[in-house]
PDB file of N, CA and C in Angstrom:
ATOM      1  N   UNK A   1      22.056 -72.686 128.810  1.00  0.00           N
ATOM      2  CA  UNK A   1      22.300 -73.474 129.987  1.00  0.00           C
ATOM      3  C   UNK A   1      22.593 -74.900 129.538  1.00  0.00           C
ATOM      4  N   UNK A   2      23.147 -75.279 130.175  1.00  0.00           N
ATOM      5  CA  UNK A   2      23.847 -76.842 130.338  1.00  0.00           C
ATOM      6  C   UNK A   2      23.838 -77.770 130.921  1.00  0.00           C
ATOM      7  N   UNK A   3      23.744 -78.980 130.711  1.00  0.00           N
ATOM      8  CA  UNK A   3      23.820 -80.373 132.311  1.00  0.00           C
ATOM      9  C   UNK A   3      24.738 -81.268 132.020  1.00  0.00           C
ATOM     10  N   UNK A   4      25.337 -81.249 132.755  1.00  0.00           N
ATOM     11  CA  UNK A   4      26.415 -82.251 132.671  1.00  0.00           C
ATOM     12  C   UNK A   4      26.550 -83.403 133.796  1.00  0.00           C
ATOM     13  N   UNK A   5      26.679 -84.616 133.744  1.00  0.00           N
ATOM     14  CA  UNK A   5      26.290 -85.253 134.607  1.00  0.00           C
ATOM     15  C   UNK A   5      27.862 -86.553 134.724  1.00  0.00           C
ATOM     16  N   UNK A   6      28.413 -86.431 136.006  1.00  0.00           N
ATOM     17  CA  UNK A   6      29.691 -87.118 135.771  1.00  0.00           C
ATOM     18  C   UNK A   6      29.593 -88.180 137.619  1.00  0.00           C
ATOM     19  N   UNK A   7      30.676 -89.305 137.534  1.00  0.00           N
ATOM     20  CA  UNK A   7      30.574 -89.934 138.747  1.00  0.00           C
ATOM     21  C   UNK A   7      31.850 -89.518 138.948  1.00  0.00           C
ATOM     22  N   UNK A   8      31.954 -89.157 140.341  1.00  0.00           N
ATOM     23  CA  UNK A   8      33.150 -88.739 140.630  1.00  0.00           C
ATOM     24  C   UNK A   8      33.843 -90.188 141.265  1.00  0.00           C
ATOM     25  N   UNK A   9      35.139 -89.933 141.193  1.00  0.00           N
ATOM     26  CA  UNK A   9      36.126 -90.800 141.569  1.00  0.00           C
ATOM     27  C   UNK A   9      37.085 -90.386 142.378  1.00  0.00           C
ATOM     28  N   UNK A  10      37.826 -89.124 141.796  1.00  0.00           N
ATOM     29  CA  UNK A  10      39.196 -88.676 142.436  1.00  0.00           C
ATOM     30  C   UNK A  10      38.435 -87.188 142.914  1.00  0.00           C
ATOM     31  N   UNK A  11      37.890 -86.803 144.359  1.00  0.00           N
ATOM     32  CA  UNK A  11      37.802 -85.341 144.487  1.00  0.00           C
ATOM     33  C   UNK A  11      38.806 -83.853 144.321  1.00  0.00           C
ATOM     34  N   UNK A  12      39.675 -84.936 144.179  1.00  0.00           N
ATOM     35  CA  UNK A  12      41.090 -83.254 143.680  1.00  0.00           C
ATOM     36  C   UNK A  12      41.031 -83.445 141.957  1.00  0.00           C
ATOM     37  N   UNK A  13      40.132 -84.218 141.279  1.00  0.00           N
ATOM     38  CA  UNK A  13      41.143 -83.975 139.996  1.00  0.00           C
ATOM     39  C   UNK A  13      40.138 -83.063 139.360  1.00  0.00           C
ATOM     40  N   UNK A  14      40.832 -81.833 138.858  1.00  0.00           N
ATOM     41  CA  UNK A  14      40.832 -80.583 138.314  1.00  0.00           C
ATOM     42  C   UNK A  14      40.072 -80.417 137.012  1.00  0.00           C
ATOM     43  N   UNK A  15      38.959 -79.488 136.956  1.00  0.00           N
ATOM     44  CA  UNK A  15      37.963 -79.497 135.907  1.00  0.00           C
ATOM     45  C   UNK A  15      38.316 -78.383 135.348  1.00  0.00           C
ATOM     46  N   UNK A  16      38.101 -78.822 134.102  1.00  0.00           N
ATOM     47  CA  UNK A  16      38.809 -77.074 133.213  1.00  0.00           C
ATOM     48  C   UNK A  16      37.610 -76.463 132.673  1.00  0.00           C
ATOM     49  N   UNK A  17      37.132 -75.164 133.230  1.00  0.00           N
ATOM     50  CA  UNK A  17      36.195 -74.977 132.456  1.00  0.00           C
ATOM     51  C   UNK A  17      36.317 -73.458 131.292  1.00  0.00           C
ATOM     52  N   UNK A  18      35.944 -73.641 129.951  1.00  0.00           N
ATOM     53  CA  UNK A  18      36.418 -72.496 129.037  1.00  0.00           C
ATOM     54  C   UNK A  18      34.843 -72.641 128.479  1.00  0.00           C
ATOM     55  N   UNK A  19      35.025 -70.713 128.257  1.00  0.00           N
ATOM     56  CA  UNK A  19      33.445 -70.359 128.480  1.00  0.00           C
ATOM     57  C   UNK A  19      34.084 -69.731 126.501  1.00  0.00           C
ATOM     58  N   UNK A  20      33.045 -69.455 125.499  1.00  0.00           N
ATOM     59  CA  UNK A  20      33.816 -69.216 124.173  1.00  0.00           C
ATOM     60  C   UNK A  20      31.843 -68.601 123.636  1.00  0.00           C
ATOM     61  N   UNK A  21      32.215 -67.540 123.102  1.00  0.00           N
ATOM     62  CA  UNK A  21      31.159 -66.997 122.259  1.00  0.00           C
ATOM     63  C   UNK A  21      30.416 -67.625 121.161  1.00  0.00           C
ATOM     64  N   UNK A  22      29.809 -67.720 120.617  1.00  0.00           N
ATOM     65  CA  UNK A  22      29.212 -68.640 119.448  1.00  0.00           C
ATOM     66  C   UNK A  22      28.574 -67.340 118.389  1.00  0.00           C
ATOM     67  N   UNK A  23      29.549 -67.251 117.282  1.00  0.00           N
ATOM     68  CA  UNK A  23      28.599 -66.517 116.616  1.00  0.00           C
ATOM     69  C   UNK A  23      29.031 -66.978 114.917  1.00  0.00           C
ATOM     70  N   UNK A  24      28.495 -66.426 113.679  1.00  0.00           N
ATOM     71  CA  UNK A  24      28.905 -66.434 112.445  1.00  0.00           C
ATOM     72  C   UNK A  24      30.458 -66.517 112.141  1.00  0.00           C
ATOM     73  N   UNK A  25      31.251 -66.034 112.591  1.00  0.00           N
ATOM     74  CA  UNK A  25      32.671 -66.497 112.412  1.00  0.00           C
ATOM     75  C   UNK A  25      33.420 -67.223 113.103  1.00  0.00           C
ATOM     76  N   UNK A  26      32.553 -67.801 113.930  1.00  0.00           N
ATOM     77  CA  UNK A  26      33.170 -69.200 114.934  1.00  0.00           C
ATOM     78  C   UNK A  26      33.035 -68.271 116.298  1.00  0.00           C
ATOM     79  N   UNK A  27      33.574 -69.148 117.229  1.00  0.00           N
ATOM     80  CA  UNK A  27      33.789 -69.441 118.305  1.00  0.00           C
ATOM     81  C   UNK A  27      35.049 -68.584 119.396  1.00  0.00           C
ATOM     82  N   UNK A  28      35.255 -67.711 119.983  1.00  0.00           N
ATOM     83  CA  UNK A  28      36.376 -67.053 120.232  1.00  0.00           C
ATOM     84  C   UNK A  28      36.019 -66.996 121.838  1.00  0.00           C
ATOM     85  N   UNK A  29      37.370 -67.336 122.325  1.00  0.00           N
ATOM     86  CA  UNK A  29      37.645 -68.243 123.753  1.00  0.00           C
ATOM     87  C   UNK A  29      36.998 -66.594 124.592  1.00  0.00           C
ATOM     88  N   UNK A  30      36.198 -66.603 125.429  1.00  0.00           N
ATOM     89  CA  UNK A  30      35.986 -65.991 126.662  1.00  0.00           C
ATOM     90  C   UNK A  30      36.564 -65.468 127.575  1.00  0.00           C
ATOM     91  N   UNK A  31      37.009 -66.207 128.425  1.00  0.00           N
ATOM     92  CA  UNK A  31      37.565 -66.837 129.349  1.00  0.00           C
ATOM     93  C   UNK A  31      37.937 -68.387 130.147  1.00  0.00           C
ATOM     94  N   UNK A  32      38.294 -68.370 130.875  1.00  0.00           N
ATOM     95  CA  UNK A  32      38.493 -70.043 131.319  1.00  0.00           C
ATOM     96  C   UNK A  32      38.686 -70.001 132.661  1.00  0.00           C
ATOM     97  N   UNK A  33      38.346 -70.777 133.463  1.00  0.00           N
ATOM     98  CA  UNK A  33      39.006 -71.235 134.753  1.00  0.00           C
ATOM     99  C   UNK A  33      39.493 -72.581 135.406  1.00  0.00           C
ATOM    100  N   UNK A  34      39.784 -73.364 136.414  1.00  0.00           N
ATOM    101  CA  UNK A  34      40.075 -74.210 136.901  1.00  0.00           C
ATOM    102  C   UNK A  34      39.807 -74.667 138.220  1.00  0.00           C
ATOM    103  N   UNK A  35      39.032 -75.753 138.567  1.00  0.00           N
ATOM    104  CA  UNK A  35      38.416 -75.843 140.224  1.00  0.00           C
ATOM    105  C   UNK A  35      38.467 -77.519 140.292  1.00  0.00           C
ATOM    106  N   UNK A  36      38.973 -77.888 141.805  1.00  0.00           N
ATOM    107  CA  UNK A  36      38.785 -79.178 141.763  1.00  0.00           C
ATOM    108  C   UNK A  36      37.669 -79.448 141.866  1.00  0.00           C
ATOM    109  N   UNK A  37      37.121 -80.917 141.324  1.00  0.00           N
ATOM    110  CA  UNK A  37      35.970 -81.572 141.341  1.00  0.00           C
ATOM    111  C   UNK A  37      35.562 -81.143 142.824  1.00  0.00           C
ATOM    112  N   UNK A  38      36.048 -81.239 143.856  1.00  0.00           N
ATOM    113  CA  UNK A  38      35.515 -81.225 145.254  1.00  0.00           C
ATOM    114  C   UNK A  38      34.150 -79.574 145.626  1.00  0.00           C
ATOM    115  N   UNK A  39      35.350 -78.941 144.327  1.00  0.00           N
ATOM    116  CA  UNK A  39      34.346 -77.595 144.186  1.00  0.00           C
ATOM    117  C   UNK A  39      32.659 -77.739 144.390  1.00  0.00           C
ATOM    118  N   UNK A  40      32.584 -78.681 143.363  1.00  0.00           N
ATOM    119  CA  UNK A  40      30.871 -78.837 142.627  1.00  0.00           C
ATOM    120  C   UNK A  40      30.419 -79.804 143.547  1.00  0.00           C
ATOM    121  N   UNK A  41      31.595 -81.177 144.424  1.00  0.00           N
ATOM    122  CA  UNK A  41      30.804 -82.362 144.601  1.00  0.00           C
ATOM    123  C   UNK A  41      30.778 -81.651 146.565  1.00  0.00           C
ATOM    124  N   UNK A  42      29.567 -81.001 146.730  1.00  0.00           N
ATOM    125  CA  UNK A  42      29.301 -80.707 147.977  1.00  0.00           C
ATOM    126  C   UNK A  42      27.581 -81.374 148.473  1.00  0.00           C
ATOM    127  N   UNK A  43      27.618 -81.640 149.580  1.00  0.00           N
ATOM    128  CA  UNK A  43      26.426 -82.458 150.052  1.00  0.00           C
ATOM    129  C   UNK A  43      25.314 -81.459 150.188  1.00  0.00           C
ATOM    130  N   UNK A  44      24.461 -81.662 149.711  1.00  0.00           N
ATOM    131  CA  UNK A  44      23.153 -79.896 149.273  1.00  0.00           C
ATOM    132  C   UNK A  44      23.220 -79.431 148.634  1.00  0.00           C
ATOM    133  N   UNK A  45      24.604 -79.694 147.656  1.00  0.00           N
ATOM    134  CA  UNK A  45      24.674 -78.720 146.263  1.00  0.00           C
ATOM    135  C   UNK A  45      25.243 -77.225 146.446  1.00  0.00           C
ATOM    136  N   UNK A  46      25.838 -76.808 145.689  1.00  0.00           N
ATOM    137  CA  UNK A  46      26.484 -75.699 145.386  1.00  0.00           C
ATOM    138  C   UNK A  46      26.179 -74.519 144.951  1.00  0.00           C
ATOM    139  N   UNK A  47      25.788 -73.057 144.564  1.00  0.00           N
ATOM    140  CA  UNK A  47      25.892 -71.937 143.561  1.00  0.00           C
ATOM    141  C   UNK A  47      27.184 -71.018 143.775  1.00  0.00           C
ATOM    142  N   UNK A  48      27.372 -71.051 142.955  1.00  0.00           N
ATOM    143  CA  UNK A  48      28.887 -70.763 143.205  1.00  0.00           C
ATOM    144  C   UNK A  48      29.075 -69.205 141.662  1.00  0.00           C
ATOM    145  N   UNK A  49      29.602 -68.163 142.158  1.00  0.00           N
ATOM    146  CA  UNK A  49      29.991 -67.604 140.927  1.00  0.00           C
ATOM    147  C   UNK A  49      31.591 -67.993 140.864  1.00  0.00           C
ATOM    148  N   UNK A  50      32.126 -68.138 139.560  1.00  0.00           N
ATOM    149  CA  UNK A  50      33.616 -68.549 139.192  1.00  0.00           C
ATOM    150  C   UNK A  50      33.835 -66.895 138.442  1.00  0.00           C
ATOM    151  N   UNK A  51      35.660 -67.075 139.204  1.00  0.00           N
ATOM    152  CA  UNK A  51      35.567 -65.626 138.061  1.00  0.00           C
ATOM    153  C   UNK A  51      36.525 -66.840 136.953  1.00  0.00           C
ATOM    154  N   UNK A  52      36.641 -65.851 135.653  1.00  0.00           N
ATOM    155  CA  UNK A  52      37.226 -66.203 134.244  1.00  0.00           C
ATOM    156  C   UNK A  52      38.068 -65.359 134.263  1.00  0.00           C
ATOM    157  N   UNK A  53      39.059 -65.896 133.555  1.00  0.00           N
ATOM    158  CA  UNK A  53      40.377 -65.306 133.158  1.00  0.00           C
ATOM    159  C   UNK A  53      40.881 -65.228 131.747  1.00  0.00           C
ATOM    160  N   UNK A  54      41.417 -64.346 130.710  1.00  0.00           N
ATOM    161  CA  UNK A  54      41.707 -64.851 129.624  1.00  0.00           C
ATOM    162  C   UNK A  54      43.349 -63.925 129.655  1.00  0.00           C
ATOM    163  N   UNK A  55      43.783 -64.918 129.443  1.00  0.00           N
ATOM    164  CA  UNK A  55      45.595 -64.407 129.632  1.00  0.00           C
ATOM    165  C   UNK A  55      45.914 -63.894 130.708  1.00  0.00           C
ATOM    166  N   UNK A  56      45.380 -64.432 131.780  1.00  0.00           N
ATOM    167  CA  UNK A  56      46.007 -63.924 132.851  1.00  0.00           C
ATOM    168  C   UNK A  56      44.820 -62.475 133.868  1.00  0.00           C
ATOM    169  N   UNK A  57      44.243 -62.101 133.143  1.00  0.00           N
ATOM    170  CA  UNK A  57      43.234 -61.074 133.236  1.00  0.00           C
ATOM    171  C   UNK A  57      41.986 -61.235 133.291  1.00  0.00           C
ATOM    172  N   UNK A  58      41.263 -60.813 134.408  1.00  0.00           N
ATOM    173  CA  UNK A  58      39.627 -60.499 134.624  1.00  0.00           C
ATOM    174  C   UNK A  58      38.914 -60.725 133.319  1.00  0.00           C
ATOM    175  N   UNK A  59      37.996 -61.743 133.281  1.00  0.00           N
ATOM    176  CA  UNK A  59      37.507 -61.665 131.821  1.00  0.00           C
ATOM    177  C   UNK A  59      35.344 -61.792 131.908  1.00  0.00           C
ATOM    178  N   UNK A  60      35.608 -61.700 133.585  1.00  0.00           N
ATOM    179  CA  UNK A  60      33.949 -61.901 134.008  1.00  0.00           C
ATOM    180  C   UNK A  60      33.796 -63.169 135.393  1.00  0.00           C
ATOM    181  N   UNK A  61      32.125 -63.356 135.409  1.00  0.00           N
ATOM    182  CA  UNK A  61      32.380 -63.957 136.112  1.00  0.00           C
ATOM    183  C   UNK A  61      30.935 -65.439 135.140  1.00  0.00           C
ATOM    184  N   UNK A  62      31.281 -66.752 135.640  1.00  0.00           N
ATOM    185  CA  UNK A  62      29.984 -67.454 135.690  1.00  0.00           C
ATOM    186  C   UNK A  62      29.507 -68.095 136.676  1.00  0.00           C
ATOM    187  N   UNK A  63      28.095 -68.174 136.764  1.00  0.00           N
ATOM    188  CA  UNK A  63      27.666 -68.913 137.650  1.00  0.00           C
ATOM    189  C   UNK A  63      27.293 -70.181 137.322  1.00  0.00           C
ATOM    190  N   UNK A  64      27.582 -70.916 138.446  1.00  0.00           N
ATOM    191  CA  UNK A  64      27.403 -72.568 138.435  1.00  0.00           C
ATOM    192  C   UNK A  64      26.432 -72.821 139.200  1.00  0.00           C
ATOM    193  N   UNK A  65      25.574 -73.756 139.307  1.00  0.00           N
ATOM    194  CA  UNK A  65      24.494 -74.819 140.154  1.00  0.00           C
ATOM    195  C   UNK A  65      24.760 -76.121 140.014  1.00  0.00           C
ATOM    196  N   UNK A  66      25.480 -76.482 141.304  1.00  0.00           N
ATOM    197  CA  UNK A  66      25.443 -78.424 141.077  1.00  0.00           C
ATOM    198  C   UNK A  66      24.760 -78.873 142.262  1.00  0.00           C
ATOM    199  N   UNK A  67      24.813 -80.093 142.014  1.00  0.00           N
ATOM    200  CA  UNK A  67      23.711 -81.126 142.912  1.00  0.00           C
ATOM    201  C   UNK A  67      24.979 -82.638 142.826  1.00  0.00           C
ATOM    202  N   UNK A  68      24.617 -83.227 144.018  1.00  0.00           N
ATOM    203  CA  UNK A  68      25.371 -83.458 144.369  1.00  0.00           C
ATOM    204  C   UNK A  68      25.042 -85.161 145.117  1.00  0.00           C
ATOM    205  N   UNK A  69      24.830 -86.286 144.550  1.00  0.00           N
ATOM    206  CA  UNK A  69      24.288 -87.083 145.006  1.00  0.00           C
ATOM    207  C   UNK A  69      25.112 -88.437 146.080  1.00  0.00           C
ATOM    208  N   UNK A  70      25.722 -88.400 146.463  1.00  0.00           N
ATOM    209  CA  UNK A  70      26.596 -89.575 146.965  1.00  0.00           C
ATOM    210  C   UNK A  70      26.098 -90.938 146.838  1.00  0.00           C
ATOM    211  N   UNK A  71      26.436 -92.059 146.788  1.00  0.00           N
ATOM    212  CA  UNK A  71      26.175 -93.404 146.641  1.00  0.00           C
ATOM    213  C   UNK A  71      27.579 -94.159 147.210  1.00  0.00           C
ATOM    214  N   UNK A  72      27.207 -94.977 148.155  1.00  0.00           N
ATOM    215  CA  UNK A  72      27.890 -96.014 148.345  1.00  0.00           C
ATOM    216  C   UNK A  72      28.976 -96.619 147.403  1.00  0.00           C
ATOM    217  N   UNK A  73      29.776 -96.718 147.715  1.00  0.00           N
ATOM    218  CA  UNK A  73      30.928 -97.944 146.641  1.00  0.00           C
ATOM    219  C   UNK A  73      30.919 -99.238 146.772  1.00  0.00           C
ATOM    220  N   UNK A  74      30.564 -99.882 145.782  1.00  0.00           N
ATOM    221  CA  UNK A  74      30.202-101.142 145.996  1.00  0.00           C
ATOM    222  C   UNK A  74      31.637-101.541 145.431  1.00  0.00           C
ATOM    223  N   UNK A  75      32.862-102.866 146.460  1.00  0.00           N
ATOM    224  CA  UNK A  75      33.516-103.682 145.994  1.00  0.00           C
ATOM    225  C   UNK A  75      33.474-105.179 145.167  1.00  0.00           C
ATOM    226  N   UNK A  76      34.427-105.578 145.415  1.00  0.00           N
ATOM    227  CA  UNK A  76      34.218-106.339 144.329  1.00  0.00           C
ATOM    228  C   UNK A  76      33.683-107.434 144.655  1.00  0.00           C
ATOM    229  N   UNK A  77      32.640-107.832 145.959  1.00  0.00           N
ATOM    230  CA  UNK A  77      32.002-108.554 146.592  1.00  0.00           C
ATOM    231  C   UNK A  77      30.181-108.168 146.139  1.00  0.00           C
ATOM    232  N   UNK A  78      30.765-107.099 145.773  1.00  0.00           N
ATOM    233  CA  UNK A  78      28.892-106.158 145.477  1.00  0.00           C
ATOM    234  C   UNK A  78      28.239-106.076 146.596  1.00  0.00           C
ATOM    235  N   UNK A  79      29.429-105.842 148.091  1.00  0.00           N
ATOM    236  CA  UNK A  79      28.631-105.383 149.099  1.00  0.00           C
ATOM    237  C   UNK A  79      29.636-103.524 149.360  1.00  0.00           C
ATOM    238  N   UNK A  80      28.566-102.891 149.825  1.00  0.00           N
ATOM    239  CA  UNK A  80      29.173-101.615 149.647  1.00  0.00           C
ATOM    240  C   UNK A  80      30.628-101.481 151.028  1.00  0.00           C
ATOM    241  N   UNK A  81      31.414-100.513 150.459  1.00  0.00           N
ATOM    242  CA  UNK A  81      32.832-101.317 151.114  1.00  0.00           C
ATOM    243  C   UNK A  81      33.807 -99.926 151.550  1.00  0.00           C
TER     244      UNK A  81
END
């Protein structure tokens, strides 16, 4: 498992995610998919299964858990804007 922790900016711009085995002769790609940020950035948080694809083809599925915090935008006055 993993945490990744990012501030969003643009809700359409597109997260690539590639899932890859780990063993003694390296690393060999899984599958992969593609979801806009808007996917994960939901108010209550998300579980979501993604399916994976590798060349075009069914390659499984993963599941995701995000959380989802919003904050104000502060301009360039440092009052939120």
């Amino acid at each position: 498992m993993q945490f990744f922790e990012w501030e969003v900016l643009d809700m359409n711009h597109m997260i690539d995610i590639t899932v890859r085995d780990r063993d003694q002769m390296g690393a060999d790609m899984v599958g992969h998919c593609q979801v806009p940020m808007s996917f994960f950035a939901r108010v209550g948080g998300a579980q979501e299964w993604l399916e994976l694809k590798f060349m075009g083809m069914p390659a499984g599925n993963i599941h995701f858990t995000s959380e989802y915090f919003p904050q104000a935008v502060v301009g360039a006055t440092g009052q939120p804007g």
